[in-house]
Protein backbone atom coordinates (compact mmCIF):
# COMPACT_ATOMS: atom_id res chain seq x y z
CA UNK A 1 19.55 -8.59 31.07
CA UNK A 2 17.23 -5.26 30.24
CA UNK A 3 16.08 -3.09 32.63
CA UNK A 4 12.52 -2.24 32.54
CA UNK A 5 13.51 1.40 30.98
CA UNK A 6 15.24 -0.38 27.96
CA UNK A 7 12.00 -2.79 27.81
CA UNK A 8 9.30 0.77 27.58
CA UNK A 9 11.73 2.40 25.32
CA UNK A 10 11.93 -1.02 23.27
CA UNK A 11 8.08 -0.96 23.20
CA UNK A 12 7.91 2.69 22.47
CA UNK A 13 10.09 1.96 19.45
CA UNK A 14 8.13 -0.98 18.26
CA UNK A 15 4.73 0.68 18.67
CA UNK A 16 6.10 3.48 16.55
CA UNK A 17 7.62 1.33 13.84
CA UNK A 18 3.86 -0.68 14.05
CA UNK A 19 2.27 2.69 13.73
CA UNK A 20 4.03 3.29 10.15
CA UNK A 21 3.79 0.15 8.92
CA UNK A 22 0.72 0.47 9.17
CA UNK A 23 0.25 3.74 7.87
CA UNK A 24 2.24 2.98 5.01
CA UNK A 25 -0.30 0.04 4.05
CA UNK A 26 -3.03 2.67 3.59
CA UNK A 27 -0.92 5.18 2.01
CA UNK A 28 0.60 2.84 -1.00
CA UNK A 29 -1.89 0.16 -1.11
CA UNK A 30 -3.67 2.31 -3.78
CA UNK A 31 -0.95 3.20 -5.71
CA UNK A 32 0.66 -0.31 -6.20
CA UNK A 33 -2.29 -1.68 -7.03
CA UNK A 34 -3.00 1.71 -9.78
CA UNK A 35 0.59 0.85 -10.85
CA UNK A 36 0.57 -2.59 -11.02
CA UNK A 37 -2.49 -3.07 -13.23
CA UNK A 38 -1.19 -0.33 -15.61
CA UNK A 39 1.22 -3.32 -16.93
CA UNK A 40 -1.88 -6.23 -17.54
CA UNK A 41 -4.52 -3.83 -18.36
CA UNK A 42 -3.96 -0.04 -19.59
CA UNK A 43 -7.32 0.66 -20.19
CA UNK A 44 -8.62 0.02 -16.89
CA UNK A 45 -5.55 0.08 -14.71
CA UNK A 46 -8.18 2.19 -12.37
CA UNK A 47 -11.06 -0.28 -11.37
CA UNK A 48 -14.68 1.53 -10.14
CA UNK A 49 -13.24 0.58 -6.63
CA UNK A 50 -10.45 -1.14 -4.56
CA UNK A 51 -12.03 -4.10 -3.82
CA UNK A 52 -12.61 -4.79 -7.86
CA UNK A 53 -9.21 -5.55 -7.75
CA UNK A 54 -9.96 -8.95 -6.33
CA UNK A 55 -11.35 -9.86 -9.69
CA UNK A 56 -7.89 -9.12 -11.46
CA UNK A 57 -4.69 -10.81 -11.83
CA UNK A 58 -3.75 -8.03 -8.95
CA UNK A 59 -6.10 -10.63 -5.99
CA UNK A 60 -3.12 -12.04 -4.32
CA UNK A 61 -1.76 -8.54 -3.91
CA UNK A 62 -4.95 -6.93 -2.52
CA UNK A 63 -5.70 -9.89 -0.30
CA UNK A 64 -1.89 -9.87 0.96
CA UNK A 65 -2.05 -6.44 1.97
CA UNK A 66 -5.48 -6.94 4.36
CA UNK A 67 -3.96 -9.96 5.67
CA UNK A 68 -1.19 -8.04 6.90
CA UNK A 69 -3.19 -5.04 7.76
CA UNK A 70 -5.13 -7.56 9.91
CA UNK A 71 -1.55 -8.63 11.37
CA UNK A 72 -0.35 -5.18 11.96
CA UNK A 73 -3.94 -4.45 13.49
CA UNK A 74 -3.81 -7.57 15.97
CA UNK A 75 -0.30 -7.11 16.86
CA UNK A 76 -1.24 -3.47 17.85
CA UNK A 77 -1.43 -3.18 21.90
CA UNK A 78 -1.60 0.67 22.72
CA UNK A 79 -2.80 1.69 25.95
CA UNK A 80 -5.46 0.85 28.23
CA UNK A 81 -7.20 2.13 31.52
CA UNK A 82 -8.75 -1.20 32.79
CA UNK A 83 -11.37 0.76 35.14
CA UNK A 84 -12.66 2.44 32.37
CA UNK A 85 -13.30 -0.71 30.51
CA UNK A 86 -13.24 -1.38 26.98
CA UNK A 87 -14.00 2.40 25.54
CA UNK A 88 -10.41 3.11 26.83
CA UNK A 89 -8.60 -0.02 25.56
CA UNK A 90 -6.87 0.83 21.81
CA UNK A 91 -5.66 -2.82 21.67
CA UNK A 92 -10.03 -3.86 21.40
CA UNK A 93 -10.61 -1.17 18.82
CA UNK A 94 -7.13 -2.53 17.34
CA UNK A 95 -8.61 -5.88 16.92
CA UNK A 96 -12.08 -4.83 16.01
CA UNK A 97 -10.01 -3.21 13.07
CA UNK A 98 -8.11 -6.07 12.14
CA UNK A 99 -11.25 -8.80 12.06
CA UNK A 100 -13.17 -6.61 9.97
CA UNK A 101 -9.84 -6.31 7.27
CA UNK A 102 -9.69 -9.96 7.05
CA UNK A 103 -13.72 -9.86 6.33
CA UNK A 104 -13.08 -7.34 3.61
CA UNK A 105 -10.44 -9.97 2.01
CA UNK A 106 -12.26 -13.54 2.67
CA UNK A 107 -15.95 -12.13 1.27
CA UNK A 108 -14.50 -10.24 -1.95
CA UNK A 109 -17.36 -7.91 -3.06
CA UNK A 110 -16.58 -9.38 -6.59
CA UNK A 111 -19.03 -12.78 -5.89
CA UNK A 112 -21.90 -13.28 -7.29
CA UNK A 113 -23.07 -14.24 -3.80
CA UNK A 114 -25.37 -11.40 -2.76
CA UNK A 115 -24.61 -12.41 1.32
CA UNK A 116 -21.23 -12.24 0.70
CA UNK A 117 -21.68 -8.47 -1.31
CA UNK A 118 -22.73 -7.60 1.97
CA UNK A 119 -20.69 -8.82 4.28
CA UNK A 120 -17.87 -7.60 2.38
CA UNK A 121 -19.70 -4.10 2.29
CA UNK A 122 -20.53 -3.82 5.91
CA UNK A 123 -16.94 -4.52 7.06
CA UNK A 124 -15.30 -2.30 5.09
CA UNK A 125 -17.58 0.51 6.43
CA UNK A 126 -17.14 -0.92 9.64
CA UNK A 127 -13.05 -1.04 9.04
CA UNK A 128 -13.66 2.46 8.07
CA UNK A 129 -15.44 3.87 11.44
CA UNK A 130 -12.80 2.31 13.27
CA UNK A 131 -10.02 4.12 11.38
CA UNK A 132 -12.12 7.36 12.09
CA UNK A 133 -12.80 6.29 15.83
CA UNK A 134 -8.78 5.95 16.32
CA UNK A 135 -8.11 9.38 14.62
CA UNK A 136 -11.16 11.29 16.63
CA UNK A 137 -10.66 9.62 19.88
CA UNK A 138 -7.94 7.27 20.29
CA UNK A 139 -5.02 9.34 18.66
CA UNK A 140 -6.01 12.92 20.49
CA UNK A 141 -6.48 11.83 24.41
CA UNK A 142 -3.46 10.61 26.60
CA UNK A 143 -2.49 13.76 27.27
CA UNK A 144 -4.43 16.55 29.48
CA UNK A 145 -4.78 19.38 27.13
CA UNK A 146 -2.99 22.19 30.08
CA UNK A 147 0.44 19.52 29.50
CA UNK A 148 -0.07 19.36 26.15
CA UNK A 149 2.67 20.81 23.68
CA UNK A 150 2.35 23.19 20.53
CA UNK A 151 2.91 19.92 18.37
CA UNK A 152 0.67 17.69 20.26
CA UNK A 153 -2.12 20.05 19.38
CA UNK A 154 -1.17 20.84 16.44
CA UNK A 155 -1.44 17.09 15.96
CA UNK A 156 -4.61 16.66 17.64
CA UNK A 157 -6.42 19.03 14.91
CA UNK A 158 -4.32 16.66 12.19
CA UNK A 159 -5.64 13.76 13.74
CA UNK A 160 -9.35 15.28 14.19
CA UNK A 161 -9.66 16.74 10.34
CA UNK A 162 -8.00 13.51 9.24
CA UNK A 163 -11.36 11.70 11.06
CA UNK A 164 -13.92 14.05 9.45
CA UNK A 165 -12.31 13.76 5.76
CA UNK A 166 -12.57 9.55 6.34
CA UNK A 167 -16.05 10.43 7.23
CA UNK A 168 -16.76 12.71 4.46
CA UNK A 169 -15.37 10.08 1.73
CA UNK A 170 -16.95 7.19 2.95
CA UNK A 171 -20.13 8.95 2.74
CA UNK A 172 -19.16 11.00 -0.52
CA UNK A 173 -19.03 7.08 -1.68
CA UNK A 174 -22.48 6.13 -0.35
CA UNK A 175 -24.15 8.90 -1.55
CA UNK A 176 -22.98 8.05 -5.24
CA UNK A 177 -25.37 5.23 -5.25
CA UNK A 178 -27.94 7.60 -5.05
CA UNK A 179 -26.88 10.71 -7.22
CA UNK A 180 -24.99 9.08 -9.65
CA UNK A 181 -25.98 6.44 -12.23
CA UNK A 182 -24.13 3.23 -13.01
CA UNK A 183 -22.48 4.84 -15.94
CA UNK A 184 -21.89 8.12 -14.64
CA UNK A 185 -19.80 6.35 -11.71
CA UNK A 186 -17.99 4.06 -13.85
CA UNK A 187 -16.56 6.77 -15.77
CA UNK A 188 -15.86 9.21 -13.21
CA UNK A 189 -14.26 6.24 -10.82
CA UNK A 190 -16.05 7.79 -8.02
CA UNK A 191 -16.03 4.96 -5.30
CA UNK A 192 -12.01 4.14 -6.06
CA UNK A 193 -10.91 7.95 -5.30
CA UNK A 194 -13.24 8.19 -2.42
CA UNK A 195 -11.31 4.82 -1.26
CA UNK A 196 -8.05 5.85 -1.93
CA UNK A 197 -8.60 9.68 -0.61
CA UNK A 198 -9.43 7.64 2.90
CA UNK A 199 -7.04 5.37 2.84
CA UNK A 200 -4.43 8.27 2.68
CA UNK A 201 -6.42 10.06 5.37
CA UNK A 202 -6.17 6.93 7.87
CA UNK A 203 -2.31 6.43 6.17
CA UNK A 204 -1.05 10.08 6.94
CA UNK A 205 -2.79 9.69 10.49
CA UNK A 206 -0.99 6.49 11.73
CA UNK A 207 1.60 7.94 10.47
CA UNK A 208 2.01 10.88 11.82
CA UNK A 209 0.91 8.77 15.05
CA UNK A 210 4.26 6.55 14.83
CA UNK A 211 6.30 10.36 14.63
CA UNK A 212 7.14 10.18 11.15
CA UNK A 213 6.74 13.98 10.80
CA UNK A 214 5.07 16.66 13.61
CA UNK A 215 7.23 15.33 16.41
CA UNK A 216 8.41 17.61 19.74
CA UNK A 217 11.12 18.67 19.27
């Protein structure tokens, strides 16, 4: 039978684990997709986004990987202070996160459905802002800052720059619609390497979260 030490350190080692999986998710997602279309199409092994891929012999890949983002996400308990309601509960943000990643996979932004454009838009801003929420807020509290170590702050800028980057990509995206024309961000693949740039933010952030590097010593 465990004692209730060898249960939090079991936890502590399965939130960690969770952490980098799914870090890793954001980190390679990108790249096996990049990779993977380099064998069916050379030309265009780079779509104008990440959620193109849908529309390529790659959709089972790119919807398998939200799915279990949204598993990861759900699965995902963290900590909570119950009197300070839902603002300090990582398992509601967790969920938030993993509802809007199924969105982004069930309304593919490839249908000719405007609605459906839209809803698939919307969440995947929405899955954005909570990837920045967790690496502005979520990721730098727990600790008071005169008990924090030289790696936990050190960590805490990580996290915060990692949250403004997401912030500056997503927008650097947006903004394309309006200083770029169709062409122009076909050919440069704007939208895709603002994607994957943020996707490597949020990656390197969860995992530096599960310890992967930056730990105390």
């Amino acid at each position: 039978m465990k004692t209730k030490r060898q249960t939090d350190n079991d936890l502590i080692i399965s939130y960690k684990l969770l952490r980098k999986l799914i870090g890793s998710i954001g980190v390679f997602l990108p790249i096996i997709l990049g990779i993977a279309m380099y064998f069916f199409d050379k030309d265009n092994y780079i779509q104008d986004s990440i959620s193109d891929y849908y529309g390529t012999e790659l959709r089972d890949i790119f919807v398998g990987f939200l799915f279990v983002l949204g598993f990861f996400l759900f699965s995902y308990k963290g900590y909570k202070t119950p009197e300070r309601g839902i603002f300090y509960n990582d398992n509601f943000y967790a969920n938030l996160g993993g509802i809007f990643a199924l969105l982004v996979a069930i309304f593919p932004t490839t249908s000719e459905c405007d609605t459906v454009r839209k809803i698939h838009l919307t969440s995947a801003v929405l899955l954005f802002a909570v990837f920045t929420y967790f690496c502005l807020v979520i990721f730098r509290r727990g600790v008071a800052i005169s008990a924090q170590t030289k790696m936990k702050k050190i960590r805490n800028k990580f996290y915060f720059w990692c949250g403004i980057l997401i912030i500056i990509f997503v927008v650097g995206a947006g903004l394309s619609f309006f200083l770029m024309d169709e062409e122009t961000r076909r050919k440069t693949d704007i939208i895709f390497w603002c994607e994957t740039f943020a996707l490597w933010v949020f990656g390197g952030s969860w995992l530096i979260k599960g310890e992967a590097a930056l730990t105390d010593k």
